[in-house]
Protein backbone atom coordinates (compact mmCIF):
# COMPACT_ATOMS: atom_id res chain seq x y z
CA UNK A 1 0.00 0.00 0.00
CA UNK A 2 2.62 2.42 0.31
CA UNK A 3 4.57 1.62 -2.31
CA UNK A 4 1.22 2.34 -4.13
CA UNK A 5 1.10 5.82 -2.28
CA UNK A 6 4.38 6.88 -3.29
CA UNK A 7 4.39 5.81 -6.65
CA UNK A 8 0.88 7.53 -6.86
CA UNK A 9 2.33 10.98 -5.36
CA UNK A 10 5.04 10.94 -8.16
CA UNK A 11 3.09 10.53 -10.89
CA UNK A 12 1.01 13.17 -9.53
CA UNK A 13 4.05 15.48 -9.59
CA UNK A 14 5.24 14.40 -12.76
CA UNK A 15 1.82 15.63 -14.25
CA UNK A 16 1.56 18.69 -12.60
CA UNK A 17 5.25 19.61 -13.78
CA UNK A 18 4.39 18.48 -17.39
CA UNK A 19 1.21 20.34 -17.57
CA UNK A 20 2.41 23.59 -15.94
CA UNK A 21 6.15 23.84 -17.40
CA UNK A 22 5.30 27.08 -19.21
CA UNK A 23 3.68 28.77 -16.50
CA UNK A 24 4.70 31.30 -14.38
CA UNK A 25 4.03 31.90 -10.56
CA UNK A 26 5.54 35.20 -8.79
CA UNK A 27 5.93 35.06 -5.00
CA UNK A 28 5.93 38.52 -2.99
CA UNK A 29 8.77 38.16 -0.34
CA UNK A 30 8.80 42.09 0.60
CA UNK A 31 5.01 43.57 -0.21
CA UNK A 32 5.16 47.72 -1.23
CA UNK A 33 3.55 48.55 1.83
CA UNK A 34 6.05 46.64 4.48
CA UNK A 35 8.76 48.26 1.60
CA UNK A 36 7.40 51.36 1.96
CA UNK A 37 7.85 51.41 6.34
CA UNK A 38 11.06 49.83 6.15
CA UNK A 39 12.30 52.59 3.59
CA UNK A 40 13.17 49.61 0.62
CA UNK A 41 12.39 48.49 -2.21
CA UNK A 42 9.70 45.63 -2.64
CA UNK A 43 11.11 42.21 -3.37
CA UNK A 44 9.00 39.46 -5.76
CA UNK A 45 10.66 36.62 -7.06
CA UNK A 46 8.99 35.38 -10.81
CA UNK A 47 9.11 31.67 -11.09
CA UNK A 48 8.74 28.71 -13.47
CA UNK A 49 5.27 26.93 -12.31
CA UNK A 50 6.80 23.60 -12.56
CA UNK A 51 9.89 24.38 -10.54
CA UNK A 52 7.94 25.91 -7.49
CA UNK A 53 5.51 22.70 -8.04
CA UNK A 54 8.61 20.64 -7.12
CA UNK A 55 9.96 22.98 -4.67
CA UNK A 56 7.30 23.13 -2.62
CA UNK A 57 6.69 19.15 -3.43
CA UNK A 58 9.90 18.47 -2.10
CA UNK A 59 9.69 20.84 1.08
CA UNK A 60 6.30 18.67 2.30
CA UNK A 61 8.28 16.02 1.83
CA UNK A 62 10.97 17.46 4.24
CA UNK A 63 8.52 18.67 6.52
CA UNK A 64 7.23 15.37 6.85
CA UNK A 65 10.48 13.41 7.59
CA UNK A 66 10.95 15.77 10.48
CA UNK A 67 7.66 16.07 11.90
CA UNK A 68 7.24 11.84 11.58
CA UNK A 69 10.69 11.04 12.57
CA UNK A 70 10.49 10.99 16.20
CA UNK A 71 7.55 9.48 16.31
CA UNK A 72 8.96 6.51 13.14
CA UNK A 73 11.99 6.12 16.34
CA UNK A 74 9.91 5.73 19.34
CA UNK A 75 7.79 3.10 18.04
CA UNK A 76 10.48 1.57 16.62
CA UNK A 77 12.37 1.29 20.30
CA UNK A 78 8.71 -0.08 21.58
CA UNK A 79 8.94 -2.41 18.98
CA UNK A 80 12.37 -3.66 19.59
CA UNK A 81 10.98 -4.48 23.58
CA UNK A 82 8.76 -5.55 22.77
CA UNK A 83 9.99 -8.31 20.50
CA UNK A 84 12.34 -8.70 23.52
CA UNK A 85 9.71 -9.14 25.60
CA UNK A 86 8.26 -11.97 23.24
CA UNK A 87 11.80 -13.76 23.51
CA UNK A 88 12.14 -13.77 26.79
CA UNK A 89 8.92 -15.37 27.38
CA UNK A 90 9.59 -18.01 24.62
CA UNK A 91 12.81 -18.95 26.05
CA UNK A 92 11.16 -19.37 29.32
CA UNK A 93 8.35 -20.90 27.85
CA UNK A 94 10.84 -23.61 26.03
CA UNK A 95 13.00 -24.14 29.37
CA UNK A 96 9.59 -25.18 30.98
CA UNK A 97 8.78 -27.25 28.50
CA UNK A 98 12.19 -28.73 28.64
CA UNK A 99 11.61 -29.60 32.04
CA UNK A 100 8.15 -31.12 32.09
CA UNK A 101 10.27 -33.21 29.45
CA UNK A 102 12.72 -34.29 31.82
CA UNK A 103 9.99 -34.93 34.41
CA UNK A 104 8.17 -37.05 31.94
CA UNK A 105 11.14 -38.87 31.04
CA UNK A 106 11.70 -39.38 34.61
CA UNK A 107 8.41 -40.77 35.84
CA UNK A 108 8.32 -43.43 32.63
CA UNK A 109 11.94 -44.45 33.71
CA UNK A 110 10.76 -44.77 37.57
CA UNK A 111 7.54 -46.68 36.39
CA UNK A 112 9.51 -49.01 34.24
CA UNK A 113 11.50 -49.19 37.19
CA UNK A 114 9.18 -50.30 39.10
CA UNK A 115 7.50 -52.28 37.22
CA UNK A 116 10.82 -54.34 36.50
CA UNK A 117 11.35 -54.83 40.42
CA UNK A 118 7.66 -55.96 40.84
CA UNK A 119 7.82 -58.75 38.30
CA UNK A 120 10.99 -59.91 39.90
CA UNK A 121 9.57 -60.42 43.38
């Protein structure tokens, strides 16, 4: 599923980057007004409508690394103990049944045992 995601996003921004490639977008950095108080001149940057499509594709996509990371590590560390956890109990669980093996074994032997010393009286 999220190799279908991914794939999906990319040809998503593949088609907005082929259908906008001519287009232009401008961006105000430094509006005439805030210019005007600060005694300078306004500032707007003119660009390509495809480039800005994967600028701004590739800065959600940093944004979301850093906002998901933390959370992507702590899980992973609960993950980790618990698969810990899960070992630990399976070990003890096979050492217990290792024993009620050798318990087993032990009673047959004794039985055997006695049954041996019976028939010889």
């Amino acid at each position: 599923m999220q190799k279908f995601i991914s794939i999906f996003a990319a040809l998503i921004l593949i088609f907005l980057i082929i259908m906008n490639y001519q287009e232009t977008a401008g961006i105000t950095l430094l509006s005439s007004n805030l210019a005007q108080i600060l005694k300078v001149t306004p500032y707007e940057v003119t660009l390509n409508m495809a480039l800005y499509t994967l600028i701004m594709f590739v800065l959600g996509e940093i944004s979301a690394i850093f906002f998901f990371a933390p959370l992507y590590t702590s899980l992973k560390e609960k993950f980790n103990a618990y698969k810990r956890e899960l070992e630990k109990g399976s070990i003890s669980n096979t050492s217990a049944e290792a024993k009620i093996q050798v318990l087993e074994n032990k009673i047959t032997v004794l039985e055997k045992a006695l049954n041996d010393a019976l028939k010889n009286r």
